[in-house]
C-alpha atoms as a PDB file:
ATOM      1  CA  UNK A   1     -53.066 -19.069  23.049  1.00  0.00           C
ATOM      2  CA  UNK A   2     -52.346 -15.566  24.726  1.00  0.00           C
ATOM      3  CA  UNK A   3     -52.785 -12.631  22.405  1.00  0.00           C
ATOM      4  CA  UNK A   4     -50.301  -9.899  22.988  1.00  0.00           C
ATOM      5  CA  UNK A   5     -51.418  -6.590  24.298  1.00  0.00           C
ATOM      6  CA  UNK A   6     -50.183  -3.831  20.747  1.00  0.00           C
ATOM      7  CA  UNK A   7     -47.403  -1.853  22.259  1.00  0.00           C
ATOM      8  CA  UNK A   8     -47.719   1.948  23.787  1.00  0.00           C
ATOM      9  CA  UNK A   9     -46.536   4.467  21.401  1.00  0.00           C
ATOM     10  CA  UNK A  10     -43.482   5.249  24.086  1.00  0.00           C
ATOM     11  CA  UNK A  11     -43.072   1.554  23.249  1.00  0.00           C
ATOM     12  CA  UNK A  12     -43.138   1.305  19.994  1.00  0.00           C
ATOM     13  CA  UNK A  13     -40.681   4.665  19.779  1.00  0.00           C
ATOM     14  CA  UNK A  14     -38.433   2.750  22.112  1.00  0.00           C
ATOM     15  CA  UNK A  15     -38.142  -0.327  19.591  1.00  0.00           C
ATOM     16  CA  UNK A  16     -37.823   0.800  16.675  1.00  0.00           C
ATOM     17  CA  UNK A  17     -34.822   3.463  17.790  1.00  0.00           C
ATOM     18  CA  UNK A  18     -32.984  -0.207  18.770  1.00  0.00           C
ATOM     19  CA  UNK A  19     -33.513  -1.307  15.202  1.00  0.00           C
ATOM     20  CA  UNK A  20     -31.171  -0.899  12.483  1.00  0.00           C
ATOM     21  CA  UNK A  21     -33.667  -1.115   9.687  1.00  0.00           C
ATOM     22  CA  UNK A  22     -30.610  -0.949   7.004  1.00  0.00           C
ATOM     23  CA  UNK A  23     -29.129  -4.303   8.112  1.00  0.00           C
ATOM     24  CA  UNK A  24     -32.663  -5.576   8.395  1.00  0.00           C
ATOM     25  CA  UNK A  25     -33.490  -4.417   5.031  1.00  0.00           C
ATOM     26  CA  UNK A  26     -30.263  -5.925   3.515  1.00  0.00           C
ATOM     27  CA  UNK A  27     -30.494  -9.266   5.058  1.00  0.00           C
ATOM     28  CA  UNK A  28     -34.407  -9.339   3.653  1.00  0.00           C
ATOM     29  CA  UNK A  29     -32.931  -8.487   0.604  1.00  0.00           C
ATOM     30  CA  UNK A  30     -30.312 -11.564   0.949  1.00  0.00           C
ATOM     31  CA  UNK A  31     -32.474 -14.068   2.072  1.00  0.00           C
ATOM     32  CA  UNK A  32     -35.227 -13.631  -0.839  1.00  0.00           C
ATOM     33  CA  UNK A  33     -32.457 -14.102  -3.071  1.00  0.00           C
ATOM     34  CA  UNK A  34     -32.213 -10.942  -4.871  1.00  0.00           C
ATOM     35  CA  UNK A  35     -28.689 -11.595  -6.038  1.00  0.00           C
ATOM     36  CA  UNK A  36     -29.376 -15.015  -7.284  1.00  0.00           C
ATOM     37  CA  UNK A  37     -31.050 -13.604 -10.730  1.00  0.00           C
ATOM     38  CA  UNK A  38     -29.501 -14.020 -14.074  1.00  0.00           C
ATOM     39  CA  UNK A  39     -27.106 -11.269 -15.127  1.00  0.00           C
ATOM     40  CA  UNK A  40     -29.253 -11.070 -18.216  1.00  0.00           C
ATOM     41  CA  UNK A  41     -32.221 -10.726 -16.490  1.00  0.00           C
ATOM     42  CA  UNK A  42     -34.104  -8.329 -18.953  1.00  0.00           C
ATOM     43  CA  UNK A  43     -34.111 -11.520 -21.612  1.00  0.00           C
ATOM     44  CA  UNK A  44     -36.311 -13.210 -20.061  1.00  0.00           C
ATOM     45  CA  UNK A  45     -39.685 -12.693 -18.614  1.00  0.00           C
ATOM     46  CA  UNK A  46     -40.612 -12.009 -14.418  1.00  0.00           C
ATOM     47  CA  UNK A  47     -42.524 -15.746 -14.759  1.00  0.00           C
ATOM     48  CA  UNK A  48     -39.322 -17.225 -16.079  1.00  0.00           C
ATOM     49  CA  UNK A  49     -36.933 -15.886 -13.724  1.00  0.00           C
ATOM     50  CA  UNK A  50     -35.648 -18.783 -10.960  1.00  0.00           C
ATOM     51  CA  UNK A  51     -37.328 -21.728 -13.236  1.00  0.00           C
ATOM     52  CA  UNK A  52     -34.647 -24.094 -13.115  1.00  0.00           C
ATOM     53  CA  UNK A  53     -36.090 -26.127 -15.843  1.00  0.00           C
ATOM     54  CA  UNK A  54     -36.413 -24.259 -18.642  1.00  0.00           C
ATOM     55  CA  UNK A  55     -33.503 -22.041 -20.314  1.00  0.00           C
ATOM     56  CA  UNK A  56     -34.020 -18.550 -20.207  1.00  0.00           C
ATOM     57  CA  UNK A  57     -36.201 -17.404 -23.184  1.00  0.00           C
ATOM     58  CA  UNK A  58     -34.177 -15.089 -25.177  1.00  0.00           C
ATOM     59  CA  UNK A  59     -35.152 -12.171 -27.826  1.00  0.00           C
ATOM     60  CA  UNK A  60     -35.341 -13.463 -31.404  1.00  0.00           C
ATOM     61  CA  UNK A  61     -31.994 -11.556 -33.437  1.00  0.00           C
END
């Protein structure tokens, strides 16, 4: 396996000015599923969240 050589700094400065780090940031965003939590997300704990077998745990009245 060859092991690329880390870029030049002109290099580097030269990709990342061809990156739009906003749509990269948004599709990130997208494809870890960000929008796929609960509305009522703040009833039920971060280990809950995304457990599809379990109801959400909600606050006692």
């Amino acid at each position: 396996m060859t092991q690329k050589k880390p870029m030049s700094d002109a290099e580097l400065a030269a990709f990342e000015a061809s990156q739009d780090f906003e749509a990269l940031l948004v599709q990130s965003v997208r494809e870890m599923g960000a929008a796929t939590f609960p509305q009522d997300a703040a009833s039920c704990g971060p280990s809950d969240v995304g457990r599809k077998d379990q109801a959400p745990i909600t606050p006692p009245p």
